[in-house]
PDB file of N, CA and C in Angstrom:
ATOM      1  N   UNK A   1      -4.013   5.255 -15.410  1.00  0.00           N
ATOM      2  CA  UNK A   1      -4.966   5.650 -14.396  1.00  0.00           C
ATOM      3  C   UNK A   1      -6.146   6.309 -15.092  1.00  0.00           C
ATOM      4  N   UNK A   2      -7.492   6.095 -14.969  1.00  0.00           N
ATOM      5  CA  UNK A   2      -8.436   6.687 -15.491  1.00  0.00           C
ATOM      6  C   UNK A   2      -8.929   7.963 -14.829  1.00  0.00           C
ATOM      7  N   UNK A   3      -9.705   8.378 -15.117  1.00  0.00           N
ATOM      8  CA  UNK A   3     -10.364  10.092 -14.641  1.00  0.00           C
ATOM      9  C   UNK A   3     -10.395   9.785 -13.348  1.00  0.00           C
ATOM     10  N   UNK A   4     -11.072   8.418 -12.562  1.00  0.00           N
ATOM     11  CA  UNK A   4     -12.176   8.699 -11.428  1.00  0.00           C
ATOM     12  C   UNK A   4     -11.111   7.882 -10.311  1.00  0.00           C
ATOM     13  N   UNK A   5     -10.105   7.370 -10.728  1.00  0.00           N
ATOM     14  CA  UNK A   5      -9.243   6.747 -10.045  1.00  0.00           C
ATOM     15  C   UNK A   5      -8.340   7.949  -8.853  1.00  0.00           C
ATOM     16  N   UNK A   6      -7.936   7.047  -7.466  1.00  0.00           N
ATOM     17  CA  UNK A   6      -7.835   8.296  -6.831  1.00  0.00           C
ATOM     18  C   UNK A   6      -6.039   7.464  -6.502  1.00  0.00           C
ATOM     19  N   UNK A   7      -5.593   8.066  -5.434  1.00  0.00           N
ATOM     20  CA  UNK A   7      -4.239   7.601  -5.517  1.00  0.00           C
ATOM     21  C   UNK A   7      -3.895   8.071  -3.750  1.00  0.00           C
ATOM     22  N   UNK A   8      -3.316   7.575  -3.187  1.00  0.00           N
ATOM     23  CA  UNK A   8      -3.250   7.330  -1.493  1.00  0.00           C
ATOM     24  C   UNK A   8      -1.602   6.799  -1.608  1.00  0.00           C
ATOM     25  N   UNK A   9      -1.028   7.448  -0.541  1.00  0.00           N
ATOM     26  CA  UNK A   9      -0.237   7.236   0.421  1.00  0.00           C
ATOM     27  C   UNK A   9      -0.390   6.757   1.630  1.00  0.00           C
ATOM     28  N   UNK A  10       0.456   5.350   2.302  1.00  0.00           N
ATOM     29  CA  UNK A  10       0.377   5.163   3.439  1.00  0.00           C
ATOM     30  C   UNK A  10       1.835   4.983   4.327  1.00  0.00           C
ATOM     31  N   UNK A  11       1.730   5.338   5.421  1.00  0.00           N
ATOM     32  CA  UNK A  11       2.952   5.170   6.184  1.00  0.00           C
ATOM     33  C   UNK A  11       2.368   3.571   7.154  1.00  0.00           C
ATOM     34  N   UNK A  12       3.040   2.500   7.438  1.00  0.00           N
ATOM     35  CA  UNK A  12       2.184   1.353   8.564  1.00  0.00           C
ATOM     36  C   UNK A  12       3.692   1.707   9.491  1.00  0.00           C
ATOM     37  N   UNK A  13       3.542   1.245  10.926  1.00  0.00           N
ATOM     38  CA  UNK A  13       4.339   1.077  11.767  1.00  0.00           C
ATOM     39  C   UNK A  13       4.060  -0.141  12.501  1.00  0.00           C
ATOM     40  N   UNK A  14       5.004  -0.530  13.013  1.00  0.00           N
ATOM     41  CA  UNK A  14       4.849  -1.262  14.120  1.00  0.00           C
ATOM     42  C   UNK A  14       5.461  -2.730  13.660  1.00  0.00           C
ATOM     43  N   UNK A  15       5.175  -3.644  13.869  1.00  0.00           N
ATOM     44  CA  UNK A  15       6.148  -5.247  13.723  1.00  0.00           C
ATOM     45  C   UNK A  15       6.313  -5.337  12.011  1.00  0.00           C
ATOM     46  N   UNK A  16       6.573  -4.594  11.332  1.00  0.00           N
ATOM     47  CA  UNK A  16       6.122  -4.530   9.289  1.00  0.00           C
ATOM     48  C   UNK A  16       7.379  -4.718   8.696  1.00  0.00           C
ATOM     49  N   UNK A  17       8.243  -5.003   8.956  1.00  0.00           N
ATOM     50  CA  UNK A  17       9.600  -5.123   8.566  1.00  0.00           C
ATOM     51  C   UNK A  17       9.945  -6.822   9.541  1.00  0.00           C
ATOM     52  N   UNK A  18      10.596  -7.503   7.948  1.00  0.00           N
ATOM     53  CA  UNK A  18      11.232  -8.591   8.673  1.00  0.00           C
ATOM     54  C   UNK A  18      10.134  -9.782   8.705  1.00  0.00           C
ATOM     55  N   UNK A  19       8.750  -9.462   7.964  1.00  0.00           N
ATOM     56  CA  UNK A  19       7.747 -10.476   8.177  1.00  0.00           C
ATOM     57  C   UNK A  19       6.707 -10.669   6.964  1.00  0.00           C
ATOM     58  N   UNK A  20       6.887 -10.327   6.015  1.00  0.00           N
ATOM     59  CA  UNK A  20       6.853 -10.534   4.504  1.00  0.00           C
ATOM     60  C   UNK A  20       5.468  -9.139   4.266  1.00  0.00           C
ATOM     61  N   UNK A  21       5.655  -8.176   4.885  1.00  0.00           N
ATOM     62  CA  UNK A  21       4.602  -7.260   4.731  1.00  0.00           C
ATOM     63  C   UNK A  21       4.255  -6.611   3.538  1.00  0.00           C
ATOM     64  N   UNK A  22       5.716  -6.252   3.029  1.00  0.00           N
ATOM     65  CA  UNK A  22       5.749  -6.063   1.650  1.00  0.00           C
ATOM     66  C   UNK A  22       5.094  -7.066   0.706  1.00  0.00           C
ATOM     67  N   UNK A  23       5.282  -8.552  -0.115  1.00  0.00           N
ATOM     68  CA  UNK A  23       5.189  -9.728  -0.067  1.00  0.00           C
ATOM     69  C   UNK A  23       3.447  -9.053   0.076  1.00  0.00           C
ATOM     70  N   UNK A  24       3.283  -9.429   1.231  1.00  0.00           N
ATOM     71  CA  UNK A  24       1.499  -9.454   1.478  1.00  0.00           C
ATOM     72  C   UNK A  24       0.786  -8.460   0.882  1.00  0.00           C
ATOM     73  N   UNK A  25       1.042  -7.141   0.669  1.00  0.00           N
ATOM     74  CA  UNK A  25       0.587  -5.976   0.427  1.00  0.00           C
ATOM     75  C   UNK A  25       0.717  -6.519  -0.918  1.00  0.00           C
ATOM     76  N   UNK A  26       1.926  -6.764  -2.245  1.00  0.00           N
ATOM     77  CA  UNK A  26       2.006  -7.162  -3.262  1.00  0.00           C
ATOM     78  C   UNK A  26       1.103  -8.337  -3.931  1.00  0.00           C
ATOM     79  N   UNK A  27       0.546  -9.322  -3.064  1.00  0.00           N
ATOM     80  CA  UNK A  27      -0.426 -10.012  -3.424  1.00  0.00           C
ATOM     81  C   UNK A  27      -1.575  -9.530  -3.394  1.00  0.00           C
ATOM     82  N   UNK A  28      -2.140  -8.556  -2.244  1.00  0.00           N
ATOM     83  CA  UNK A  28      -3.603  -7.863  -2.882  1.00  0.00           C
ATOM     84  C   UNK A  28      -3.745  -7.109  -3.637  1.00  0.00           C
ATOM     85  N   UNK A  29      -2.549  -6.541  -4.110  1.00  0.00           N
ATOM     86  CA  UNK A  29      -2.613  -5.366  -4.913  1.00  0.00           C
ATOM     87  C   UNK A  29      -2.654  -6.330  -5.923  1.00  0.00           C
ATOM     88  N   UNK A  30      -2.286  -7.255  -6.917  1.00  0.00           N
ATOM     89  CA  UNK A  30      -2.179  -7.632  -7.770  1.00  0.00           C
ATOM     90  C   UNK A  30      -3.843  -8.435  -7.633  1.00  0.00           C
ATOM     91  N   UNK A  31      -4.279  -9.214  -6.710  1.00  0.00           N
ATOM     92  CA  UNK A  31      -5.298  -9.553  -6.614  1.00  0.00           C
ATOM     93  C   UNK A  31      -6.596  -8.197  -7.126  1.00  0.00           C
ATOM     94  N   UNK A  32      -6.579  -6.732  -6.452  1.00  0.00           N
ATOM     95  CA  UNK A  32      -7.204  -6.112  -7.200  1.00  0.00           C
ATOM     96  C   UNK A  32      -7.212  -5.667  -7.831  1.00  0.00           C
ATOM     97  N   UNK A  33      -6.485  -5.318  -8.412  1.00  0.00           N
ATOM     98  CA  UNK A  33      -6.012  -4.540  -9.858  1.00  0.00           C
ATOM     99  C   UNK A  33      -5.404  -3.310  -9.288  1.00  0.00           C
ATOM    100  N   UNK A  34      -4.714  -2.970  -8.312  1.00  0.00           N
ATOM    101  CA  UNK A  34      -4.523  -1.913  -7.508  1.00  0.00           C
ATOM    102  C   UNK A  34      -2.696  -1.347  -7.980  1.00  0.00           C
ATOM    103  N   UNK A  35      -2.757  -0.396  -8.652  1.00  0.00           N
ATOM    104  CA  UNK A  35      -1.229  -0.153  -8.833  1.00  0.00           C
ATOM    105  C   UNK A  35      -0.558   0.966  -8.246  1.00  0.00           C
ATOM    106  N   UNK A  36       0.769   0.425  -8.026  1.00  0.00           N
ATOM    107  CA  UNK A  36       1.662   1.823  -6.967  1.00  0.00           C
ATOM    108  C   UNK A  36       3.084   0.536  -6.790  1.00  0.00           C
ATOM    109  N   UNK A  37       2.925   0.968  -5.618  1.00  0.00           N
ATOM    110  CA  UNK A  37       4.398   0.331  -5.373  1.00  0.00           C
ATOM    111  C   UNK A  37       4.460   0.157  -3.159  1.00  0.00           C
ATOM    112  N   UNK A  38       5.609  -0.496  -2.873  1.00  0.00           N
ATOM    113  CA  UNK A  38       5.525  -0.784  -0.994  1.00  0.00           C
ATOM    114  C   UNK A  38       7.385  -0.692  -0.644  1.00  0.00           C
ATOM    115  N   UNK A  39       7.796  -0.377  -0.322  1.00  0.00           N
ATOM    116  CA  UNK A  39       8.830  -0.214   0.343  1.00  0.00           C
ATOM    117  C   UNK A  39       9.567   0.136   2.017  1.00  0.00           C
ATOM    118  N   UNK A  40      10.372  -0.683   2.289  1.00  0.00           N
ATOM    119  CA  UNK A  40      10.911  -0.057   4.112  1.00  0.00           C
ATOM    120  C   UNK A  40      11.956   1.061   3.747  1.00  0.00           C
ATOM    121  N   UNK A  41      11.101   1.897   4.652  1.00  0.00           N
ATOM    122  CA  UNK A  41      11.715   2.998   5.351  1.00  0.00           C
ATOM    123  C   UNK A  41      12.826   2.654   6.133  1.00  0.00           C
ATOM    124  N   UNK A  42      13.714   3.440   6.599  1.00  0.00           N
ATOM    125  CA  UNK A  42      14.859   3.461   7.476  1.00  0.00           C
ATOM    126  C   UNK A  42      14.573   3.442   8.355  1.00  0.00           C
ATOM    127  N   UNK A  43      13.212   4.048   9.244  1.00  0.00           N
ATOM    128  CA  UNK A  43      12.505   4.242  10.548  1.00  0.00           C
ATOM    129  C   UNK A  43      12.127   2.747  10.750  1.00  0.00           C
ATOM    130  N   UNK A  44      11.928   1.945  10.159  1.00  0.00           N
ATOM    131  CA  UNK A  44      11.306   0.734  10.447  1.00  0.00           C
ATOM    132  C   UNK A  44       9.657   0.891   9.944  1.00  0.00           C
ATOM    133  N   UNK A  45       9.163   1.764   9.081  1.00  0.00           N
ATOM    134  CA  UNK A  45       8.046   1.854   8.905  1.00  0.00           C
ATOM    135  C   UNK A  45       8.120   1.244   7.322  1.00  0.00           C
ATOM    136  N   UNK A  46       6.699   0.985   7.129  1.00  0.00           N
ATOM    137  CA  UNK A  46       6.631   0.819   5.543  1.00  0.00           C
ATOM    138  C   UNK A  46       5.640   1.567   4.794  1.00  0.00           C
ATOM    139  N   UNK A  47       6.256   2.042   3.669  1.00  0.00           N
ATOM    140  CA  UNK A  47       5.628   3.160   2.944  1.00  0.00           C
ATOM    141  C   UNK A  47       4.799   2.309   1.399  1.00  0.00           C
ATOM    142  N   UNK A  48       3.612   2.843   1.649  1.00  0.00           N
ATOM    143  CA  UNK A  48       2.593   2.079   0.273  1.00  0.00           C
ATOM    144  C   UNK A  48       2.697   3.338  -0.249  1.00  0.00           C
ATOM    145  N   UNK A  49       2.099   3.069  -1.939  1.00  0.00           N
ATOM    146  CA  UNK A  49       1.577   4.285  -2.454  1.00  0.00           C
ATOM    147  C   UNK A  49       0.597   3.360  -3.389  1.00  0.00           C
ATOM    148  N   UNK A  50      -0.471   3.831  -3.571  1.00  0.00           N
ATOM    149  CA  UNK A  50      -1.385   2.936  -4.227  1.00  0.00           C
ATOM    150  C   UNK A  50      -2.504   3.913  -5.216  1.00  0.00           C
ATOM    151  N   UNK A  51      -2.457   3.628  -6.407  1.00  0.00           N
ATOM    152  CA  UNK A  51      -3.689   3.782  -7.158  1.00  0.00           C
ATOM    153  C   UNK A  51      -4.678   3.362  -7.736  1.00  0.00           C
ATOM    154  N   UNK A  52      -6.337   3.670  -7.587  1.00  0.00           N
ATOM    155  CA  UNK A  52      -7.116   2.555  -8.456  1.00  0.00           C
ATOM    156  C   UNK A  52      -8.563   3.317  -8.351  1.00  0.00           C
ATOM    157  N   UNK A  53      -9.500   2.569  -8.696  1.00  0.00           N
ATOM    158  CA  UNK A  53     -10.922   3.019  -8.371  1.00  0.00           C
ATOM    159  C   UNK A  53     -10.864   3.055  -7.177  1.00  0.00           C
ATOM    160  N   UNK A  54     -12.183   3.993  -6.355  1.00  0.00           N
ATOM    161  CA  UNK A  54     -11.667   4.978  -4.738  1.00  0.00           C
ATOM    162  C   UNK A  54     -12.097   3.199  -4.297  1.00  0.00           C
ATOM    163  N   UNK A  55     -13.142   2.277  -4.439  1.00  0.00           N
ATOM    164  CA  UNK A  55     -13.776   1.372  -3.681  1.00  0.00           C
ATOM    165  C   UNK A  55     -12.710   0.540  -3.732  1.00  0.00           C
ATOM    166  N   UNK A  56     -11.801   0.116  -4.558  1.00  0.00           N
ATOM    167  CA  UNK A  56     -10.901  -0.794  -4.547  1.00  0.00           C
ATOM    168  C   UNK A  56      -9.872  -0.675  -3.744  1.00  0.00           C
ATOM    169  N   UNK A  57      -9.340   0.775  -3.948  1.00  0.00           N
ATOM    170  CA  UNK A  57      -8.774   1.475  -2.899  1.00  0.00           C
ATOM    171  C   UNK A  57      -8.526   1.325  -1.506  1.00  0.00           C
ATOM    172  N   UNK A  58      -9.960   1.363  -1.367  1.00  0.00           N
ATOM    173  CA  UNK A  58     -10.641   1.430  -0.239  1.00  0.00           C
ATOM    174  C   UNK A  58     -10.465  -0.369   0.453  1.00  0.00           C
ATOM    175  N   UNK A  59     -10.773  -0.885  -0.136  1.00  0.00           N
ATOM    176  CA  UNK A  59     -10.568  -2.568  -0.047  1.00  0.00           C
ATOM    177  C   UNK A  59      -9.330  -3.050   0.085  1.00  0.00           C
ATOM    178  N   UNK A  60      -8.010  -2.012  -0.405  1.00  0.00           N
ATOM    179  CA  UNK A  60      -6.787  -2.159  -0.280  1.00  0.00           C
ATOM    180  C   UNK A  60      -6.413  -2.114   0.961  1.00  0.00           C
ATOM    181  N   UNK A  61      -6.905  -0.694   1.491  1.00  0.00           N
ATOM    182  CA  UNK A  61      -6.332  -0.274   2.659  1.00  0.00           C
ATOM    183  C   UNK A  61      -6.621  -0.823   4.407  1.00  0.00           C
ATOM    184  N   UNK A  62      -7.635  -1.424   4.008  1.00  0.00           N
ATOM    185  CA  UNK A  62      -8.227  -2.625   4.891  1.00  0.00           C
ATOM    186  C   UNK A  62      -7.280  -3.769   5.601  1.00  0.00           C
ATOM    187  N   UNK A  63      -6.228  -3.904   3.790  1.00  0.00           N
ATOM    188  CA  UNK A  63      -5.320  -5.177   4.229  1.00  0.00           C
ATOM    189  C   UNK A  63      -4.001  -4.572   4.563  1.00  0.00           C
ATOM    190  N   UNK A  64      -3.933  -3.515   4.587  1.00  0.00           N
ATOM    191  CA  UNK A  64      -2.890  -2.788   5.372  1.00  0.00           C
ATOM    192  C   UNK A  64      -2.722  -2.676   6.858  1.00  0.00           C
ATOM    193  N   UNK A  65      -4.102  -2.520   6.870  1.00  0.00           N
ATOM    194  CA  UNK A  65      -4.691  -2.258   8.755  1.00  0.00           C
ATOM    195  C   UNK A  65      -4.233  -3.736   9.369  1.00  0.00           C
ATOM    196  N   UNK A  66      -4.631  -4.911   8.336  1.00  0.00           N
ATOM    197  CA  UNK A  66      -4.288  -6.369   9.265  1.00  0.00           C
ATOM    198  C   UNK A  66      -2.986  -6.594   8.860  1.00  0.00           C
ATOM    199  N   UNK A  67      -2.613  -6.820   7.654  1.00  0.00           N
ATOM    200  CA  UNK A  67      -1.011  -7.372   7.393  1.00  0.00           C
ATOM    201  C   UNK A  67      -0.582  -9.030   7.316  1.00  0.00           C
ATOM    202  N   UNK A  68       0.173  -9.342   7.061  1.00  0.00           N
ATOM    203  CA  UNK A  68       0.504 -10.714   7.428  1.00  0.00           C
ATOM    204  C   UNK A  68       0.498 -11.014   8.555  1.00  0.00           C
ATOM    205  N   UNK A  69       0.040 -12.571   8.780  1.00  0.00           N
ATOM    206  CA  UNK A  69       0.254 -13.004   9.987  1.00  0.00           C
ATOM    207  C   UNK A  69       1.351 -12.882  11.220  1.00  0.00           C
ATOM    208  N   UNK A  70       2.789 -12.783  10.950  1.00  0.00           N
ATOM    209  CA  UNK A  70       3.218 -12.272  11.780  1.00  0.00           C
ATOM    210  C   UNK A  70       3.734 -11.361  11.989  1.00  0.00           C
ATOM    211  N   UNK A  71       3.126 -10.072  11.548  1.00  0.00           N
ATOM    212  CA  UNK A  71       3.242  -8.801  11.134  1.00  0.00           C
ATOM    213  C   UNK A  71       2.296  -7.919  12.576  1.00  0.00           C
ATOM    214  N   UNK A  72       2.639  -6.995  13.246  1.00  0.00           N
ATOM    215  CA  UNK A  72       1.841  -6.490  14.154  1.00  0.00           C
ATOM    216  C   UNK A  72       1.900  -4.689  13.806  1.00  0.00           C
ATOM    217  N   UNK A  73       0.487  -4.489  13.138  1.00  0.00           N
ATOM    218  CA  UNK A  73       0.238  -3.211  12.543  1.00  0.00           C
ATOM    219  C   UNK A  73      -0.324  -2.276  13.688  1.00  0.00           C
ATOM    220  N   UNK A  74       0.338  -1.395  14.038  1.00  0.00           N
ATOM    221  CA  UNK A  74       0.397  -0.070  15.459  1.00  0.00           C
ATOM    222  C   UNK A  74       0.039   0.622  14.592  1.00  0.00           C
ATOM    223  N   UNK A  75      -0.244   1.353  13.598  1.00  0.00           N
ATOM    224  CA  UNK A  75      -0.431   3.032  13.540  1.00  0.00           C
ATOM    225  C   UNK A  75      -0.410   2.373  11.837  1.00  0.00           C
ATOM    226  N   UNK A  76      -1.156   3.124  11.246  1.00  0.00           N
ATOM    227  CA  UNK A  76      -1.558   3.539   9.460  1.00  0.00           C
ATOM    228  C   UNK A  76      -2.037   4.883   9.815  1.00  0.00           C
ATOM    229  N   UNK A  77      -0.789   5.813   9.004  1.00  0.00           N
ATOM    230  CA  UNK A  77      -1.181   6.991   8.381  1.00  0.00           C
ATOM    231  C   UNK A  77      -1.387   7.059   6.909  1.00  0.00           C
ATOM    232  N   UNK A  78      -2.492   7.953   6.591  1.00  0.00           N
ATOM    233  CA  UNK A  78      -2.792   8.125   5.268  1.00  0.00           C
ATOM    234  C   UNK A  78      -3.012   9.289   4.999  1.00  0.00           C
ATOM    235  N   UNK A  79      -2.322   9.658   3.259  1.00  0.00           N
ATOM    236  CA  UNK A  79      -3.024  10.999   2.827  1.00  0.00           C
ATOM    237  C   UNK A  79      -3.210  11.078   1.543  1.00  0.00           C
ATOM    238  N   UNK A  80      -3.470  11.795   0.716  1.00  0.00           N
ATOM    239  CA  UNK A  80      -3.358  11.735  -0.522  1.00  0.00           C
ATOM    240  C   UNK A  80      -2.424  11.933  -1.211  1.00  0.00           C
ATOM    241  N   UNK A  81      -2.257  11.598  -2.509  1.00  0.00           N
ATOM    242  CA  UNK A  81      -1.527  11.215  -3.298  1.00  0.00           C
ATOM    243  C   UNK A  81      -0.938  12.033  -4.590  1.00  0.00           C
ATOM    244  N   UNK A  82      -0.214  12.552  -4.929  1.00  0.00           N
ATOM    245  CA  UNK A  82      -0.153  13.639  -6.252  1.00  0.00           C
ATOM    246  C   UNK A  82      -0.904  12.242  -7.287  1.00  0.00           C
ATOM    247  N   UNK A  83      -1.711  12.756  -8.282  1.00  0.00           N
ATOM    248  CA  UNK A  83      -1.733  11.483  -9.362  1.00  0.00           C
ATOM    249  C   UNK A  83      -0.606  11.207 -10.441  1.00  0.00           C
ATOM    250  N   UNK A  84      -0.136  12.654 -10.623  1.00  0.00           N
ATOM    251  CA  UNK A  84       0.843  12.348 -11.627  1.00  0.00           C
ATOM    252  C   UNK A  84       1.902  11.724 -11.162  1.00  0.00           C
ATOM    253  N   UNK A  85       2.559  11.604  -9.777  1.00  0.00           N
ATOM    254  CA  UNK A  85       3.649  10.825  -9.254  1.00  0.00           C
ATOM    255  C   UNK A  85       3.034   9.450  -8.994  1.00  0.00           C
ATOM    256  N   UNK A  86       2.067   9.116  -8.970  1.00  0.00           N
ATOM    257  CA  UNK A  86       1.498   7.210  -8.540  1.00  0.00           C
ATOM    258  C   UNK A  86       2.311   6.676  -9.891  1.00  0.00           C
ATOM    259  N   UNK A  87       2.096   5.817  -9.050  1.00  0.00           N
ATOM    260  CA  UNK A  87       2.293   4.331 -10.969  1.00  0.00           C
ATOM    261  C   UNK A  87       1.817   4.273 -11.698  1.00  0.00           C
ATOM    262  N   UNK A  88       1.604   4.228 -13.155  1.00  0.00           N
ATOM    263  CA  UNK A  88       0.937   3.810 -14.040  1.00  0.00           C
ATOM    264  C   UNK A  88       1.027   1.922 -14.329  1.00  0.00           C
ATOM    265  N   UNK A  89       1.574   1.559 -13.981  1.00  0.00           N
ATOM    266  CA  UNK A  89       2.554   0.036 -14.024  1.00  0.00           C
ATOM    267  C   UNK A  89       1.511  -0.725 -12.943  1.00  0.00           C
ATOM    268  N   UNK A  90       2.258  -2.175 -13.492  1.00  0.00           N
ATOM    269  CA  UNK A  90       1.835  -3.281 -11.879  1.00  0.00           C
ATOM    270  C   UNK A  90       2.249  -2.120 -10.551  1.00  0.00           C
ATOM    271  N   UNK A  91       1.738  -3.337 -10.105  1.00  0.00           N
ATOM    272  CA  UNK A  91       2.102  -3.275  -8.081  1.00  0.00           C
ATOM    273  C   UNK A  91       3.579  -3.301  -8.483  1.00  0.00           C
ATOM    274  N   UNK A  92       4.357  -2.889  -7.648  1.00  0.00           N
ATOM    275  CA  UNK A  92       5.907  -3.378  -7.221  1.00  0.00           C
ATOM    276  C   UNK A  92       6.455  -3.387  -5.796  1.00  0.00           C
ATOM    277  N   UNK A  93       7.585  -3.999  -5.436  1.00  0.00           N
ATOM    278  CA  UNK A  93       8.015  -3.988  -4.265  1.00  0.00           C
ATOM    279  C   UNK A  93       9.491  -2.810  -4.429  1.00  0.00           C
ATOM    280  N   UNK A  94       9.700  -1.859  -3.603  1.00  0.00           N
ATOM    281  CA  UNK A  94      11.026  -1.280  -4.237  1.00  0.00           C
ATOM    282  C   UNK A  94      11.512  -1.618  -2.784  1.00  0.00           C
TER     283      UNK A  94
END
């Protein structure tokens, strides 16, 4: 992670489990150079954690808001991120 790079947490709810959301999130992240990791929660929610330049970032979290096609995104919470706990690594799915 460089100096200016920032690092975000997201919670998504709503249809994100069961419809390759993870999968989708893992292709833009690798598409921008965006590293962290995506995993389901027990609640049925799915948890991102993402680090990169803030604009790329920013371009990430966009494709969170839509999701895969048959994916139906209700609610994105976001906050920030410790930096020393983000990824240094690829994207991953855990």
């Amino acid at each position: 992670m460089s100096h200016g790079d920032t690092a975000s947490r997201w919670l998504i709810s709503g249809r994100v489990q069961g419809v390759g959301f993870r999968w989708f999130v893992y292709r833009y992240a690798e598409e921008l150079g965006v590293q962290g990791w995506a995993r389901n929660l027990p609640d049925g929610r799915v948890e991102v954690v993402a680090t990169g330049e803030p604009r790329v970032v920013e371009q990430f979290e966009q494709v969170l808001h839509r999701g895969p096609l048959l994916a139906r995104v209700e609610h994105v919470e976001k906050e920030d991120y410790p930096h020393e706990l983000a990824a240094s690594k690829p994207f991953d799915i855990r």
